[in-house]
N, C-alpha and C. Protein backbone atom coordinates (compact mmCIF):
# COMPACT_ATOMS: atom_id res chain seq x y z
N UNK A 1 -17.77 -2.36 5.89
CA UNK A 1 -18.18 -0.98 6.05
C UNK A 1 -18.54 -0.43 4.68
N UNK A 2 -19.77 0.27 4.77
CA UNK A 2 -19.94 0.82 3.46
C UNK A 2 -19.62 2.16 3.73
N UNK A 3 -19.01 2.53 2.32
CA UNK A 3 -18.48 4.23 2.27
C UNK A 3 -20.15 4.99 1.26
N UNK A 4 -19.90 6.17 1.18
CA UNK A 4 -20.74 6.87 0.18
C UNK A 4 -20.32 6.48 -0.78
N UNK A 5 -21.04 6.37 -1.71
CA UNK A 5 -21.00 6.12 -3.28
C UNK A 5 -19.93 6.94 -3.88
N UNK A 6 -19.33 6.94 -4.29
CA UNK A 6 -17.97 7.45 -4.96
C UNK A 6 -17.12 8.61 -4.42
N UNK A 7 -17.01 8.66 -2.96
CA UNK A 7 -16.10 8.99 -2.12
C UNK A 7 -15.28 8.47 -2.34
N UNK A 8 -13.71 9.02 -1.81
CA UNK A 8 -12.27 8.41 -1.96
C UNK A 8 -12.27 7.26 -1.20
N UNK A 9 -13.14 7.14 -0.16
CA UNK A 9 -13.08 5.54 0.40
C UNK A 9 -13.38 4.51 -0.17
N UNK A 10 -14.98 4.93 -0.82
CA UNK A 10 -15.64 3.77 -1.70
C UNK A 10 -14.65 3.45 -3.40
N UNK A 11 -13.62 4.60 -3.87
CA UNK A 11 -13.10 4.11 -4.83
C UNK A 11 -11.89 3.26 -4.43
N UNK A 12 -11.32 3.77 -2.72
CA UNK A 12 -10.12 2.83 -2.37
C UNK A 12 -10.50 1.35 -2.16
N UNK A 13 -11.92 1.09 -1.90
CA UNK A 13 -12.31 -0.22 -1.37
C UNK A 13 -12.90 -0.96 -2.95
N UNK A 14 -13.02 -0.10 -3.40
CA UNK A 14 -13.57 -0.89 -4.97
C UNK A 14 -12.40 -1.25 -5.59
N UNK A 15 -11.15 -0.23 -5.50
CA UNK A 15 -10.11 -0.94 -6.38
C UNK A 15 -9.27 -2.20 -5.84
N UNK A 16 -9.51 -2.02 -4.20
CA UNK A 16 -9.03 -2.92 -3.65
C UNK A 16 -9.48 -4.12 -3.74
N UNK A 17 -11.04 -4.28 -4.12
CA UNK A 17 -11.59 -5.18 -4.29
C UNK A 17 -11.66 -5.84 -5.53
N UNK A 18 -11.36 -5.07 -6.90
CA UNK A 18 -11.01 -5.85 -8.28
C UNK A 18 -9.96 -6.20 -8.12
N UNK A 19 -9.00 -5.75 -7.29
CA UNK A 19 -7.85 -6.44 -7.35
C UNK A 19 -7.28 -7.67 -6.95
N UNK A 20 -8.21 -7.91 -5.76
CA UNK A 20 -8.47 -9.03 -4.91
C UNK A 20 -9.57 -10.46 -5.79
N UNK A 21 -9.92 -9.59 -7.03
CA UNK A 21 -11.14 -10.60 -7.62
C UNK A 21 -10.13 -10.76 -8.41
N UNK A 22 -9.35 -10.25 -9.11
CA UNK A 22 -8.25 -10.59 -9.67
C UNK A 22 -7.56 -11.96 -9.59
N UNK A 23 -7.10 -11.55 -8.52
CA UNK A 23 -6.42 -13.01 -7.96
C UNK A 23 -6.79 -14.61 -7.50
N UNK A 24 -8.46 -13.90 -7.08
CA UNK A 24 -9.28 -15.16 -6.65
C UNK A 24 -9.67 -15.76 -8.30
N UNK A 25 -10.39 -14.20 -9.35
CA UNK A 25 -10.52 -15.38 -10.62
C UNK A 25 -9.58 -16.42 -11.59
N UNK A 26 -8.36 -15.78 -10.82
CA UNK A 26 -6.81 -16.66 -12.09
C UNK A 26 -6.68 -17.51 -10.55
N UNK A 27 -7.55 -17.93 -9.54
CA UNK A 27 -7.31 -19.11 -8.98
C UNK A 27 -5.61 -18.98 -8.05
N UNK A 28 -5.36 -17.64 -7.97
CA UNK A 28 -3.92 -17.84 -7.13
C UNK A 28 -4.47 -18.49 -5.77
N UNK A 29 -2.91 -18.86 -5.84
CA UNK A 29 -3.25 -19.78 -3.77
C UNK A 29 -2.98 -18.45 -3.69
N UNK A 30 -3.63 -18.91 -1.63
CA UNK A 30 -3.56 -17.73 -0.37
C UNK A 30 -1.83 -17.23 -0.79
N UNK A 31 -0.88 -18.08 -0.49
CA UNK A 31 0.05 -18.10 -0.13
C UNK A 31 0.89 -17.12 -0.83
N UNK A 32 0.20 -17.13 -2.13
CA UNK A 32 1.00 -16.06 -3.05
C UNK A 32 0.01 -14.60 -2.72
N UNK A 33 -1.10 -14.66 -2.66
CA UNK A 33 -1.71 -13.45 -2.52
C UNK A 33 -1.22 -12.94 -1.04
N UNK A 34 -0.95 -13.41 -0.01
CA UNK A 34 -0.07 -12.98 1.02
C UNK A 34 0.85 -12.36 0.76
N UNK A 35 1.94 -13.14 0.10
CA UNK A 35 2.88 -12.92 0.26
C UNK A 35 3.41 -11.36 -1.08
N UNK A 36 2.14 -11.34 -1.97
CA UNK A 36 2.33 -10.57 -2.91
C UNK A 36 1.97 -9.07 -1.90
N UNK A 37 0.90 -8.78 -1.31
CA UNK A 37 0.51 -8.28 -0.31
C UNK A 37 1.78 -7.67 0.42
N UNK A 38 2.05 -8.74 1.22
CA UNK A 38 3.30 -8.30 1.82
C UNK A 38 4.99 -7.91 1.48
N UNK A 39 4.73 -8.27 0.35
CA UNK A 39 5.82 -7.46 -0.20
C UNK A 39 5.95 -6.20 -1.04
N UNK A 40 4.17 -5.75 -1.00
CA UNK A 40 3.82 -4.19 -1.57
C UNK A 40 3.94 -3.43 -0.54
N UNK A 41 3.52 -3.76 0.97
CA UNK A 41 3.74 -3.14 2.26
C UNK A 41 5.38 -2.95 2.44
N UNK A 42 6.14 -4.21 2.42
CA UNK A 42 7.52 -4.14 2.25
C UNK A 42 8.42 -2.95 1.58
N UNK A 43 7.83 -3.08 0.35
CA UNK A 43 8.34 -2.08 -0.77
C UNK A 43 7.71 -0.45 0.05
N UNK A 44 6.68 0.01 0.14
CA UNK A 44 5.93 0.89 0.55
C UNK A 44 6.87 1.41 2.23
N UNK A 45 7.51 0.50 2.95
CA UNK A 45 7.87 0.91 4.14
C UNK A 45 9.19 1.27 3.70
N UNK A 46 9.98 1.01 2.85
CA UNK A 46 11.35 0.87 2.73
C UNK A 46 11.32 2.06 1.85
N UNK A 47 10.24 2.62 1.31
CA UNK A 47 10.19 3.97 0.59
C UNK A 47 10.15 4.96 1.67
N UNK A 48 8.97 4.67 2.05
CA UNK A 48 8.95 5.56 3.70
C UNK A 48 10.13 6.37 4.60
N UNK A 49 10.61 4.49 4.67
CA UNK A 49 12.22 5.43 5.23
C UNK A 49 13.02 5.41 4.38
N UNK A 50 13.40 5.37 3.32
CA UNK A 50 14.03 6.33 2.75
C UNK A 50 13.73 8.01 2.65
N UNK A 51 12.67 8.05 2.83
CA UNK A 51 12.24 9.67 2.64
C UNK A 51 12.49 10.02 3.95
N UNK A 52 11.96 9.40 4.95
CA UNK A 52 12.26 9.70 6.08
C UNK A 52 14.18 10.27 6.34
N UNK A 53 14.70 9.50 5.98
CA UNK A 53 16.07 9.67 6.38
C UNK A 53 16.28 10.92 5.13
N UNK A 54 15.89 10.97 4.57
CA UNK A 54 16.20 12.12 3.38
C UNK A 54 15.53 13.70 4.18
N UNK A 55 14.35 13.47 4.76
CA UNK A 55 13.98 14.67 5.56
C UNK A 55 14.73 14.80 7.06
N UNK A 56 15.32 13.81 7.58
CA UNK A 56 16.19 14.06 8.27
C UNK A 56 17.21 14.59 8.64
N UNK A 57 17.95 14.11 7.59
CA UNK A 57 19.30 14.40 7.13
C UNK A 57 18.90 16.02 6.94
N UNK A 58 17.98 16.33 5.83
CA UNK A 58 17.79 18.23 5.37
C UNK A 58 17.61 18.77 6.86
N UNK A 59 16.59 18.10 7.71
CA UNK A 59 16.34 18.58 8.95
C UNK A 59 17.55 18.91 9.94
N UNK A 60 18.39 18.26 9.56
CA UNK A 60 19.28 18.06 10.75
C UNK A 60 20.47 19.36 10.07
N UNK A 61 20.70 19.21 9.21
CA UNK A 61 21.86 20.12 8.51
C UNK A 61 21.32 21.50 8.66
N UNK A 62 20.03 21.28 8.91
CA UNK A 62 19.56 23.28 9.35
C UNK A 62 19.25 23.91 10.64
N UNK A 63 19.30 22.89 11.68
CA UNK A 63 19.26 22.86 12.89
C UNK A 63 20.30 22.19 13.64
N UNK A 64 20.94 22.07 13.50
CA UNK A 64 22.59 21.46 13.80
C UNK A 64 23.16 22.30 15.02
């Protein structure tokens, strides 16, 4: 998909994409670029809920 020329999409897909040339030019295997991948999602969900349970918790102590 192409975005407009320097819309927030076209800079999310460009950085995504040096980053990805990154890895293909230092020759990493799949296996690590997976797994590097999936442990930024990892990290990223486990932030999530932490905030989550942090707006909860405030939520809950004011509506109790």
């Amino acid at each position: 998909m192409d975005y407009k020329p320097y819309s927030p999409e076209w800079h999310r897909k460009r950085y995504l994409k040096e980053a990805l040339d990154a890895y293909f030019d230092d020759y990493v295997e799949v296996d690590t670029i997976y797994t590097d991948i999936m442990d930024i999602l990892n990290d990223k969900m486990v932030a999530s809920l932490d905030e989550y349970k942090k707006l909860d918790d405030l939520y809950s102590r004011f509506n109790a």
